[in-house]
Protein backbone atom coordinates (compact mmCIF):
# COMPACT_ATOMS: atom_id res chain seq x y z
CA UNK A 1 -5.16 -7.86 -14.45
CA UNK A 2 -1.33 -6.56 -14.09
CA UNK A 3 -2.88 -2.71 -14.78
CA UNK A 4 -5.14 -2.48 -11.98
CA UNK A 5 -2.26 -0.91 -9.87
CA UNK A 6 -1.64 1.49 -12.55
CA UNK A 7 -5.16 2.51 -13.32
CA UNK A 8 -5.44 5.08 -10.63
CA UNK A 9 -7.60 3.02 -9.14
CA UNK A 10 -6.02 2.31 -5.94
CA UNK A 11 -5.56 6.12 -5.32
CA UNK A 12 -6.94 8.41 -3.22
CA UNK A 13 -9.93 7.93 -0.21
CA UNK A 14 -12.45 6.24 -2.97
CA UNK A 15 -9.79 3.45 -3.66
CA UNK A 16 -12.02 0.25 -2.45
CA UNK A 17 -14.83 1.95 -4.49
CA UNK A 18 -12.93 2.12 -7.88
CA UNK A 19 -11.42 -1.04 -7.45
CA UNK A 20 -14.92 -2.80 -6.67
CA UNK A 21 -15.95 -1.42 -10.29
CA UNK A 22 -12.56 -2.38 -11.78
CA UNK A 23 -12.70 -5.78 -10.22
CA UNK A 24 -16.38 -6.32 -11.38
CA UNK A 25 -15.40 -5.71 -14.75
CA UNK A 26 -12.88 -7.98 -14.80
CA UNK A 27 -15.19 -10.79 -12.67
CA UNK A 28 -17.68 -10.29 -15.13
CA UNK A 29 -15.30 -11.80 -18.08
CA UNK A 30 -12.85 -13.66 -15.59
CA UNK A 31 -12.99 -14.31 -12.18
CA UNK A 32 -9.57 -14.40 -10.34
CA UNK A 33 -8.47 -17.97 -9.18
CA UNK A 34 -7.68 -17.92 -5.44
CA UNK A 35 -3.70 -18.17 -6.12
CA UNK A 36 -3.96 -15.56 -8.47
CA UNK A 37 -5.88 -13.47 -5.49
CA UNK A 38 -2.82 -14.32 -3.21
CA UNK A 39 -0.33 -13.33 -5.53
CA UNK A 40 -1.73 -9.99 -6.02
CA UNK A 41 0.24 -8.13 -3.42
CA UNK A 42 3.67 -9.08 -5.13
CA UNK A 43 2.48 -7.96 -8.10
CA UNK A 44 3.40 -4.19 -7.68
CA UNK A 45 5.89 -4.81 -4.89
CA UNK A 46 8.00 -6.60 -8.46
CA UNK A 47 6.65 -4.25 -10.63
CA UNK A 48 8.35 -1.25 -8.32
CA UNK A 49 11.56 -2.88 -7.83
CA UNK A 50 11.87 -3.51 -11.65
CA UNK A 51 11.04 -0.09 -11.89
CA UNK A 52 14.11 1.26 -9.59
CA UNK A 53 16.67 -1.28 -11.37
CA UNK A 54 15.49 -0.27 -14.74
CA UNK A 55 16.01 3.01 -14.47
CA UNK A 56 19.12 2.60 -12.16
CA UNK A 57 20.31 0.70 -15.78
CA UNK A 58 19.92 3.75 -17.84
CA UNK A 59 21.45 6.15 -14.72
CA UNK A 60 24.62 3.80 -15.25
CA UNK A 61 24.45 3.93 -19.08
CA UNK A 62 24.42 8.14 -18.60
CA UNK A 63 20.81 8.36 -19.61
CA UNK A 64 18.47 9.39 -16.77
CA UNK A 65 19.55 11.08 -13.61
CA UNK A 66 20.16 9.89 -10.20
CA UNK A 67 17.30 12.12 -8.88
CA UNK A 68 15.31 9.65 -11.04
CA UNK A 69 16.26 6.50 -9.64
CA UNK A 70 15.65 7.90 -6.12
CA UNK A 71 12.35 9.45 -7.07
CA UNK A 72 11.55 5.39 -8.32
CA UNK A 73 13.04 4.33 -4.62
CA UNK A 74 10.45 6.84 -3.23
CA UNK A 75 7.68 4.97 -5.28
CA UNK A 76 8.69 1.41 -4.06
CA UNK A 77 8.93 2.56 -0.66
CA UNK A 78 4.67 4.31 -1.07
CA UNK A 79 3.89 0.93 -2.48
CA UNK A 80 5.42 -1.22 0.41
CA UNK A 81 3.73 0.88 2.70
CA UNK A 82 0.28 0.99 1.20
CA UNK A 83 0.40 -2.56 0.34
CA UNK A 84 1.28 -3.12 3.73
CA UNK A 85 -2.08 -0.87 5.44
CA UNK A 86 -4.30 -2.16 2.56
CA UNK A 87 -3.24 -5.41 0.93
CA UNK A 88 -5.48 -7.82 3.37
CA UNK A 89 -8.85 -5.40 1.95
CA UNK A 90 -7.71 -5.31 -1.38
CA UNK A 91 -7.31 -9.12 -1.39
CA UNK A 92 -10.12 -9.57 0.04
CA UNK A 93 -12.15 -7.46 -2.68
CA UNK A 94 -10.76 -9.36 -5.23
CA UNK A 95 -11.62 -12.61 -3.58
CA UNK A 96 -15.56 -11.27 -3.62
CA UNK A 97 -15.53 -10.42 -7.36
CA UNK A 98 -15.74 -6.40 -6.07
CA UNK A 99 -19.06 -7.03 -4.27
C-alpha cells in the first residue's frame, strides 16, 4: 500500500473521500494489520527524507541543482505538516477498512 501517498489521493479538500475508496479497494483484497495501520504515518515522512538525500546525492555528483534539493526540503516539510493535522484521521480510516 506504499502508493497511496502518491496517488493523489491525499490531496486536496476530498482527501478522506478518495482515500475511503482507495482504502476499500485495498480492504477488499487485504485488510491492513493494526501495526501496519500504525506504521503508516512514517511511511511518507521516510519516503520524503529519502527523497531530499537522493537528490542531494546527484546535486553532489553535479547532476541536479540545488534549487532541486530545496524544492524536495519544501516537500518533506508539506508532508510533516499534513501528516501532523491529518495523520490521527487517516489512521483511523485505514483502521475502518475506508468505511
Amino acid at each position: 500500500m506504499a502508493t497511496w501517498f502518491q496517488s493523489g489521493a491525499l490531496h486536496g479538500s476530498q482527501w478522506q473521500r478518495n482515500t475511503a475508496a482507495l482504502v476499500r479497494g485495498h480492504a477488499s483484497v487485504r485488510r491492513l494489520a493494526q501495526a501496519e495501520i500504525e506504521a503508516l504515518p512514517e511511511l511518507p515522512a521516510s519516503r520524503s527524507v529519502g527523497s531530499v538525500l537522493w537528490r542531494a546525492g546527484r546535486w553532489r555528483r553535479g547532476q541536479a541543482q540545488l534549487g532541486d534539493v530545496t524544492d524536495r526540503l519544501g516537500e518533506l516539510g508539506a508532508a510533516l505538516r499534513w501528516l501532523a493535522a491529518h495523520g490521527g484521521q487517516l489512521q483511523s480510516l485505514m483502521a475502518s477498512g475506508g468505511r
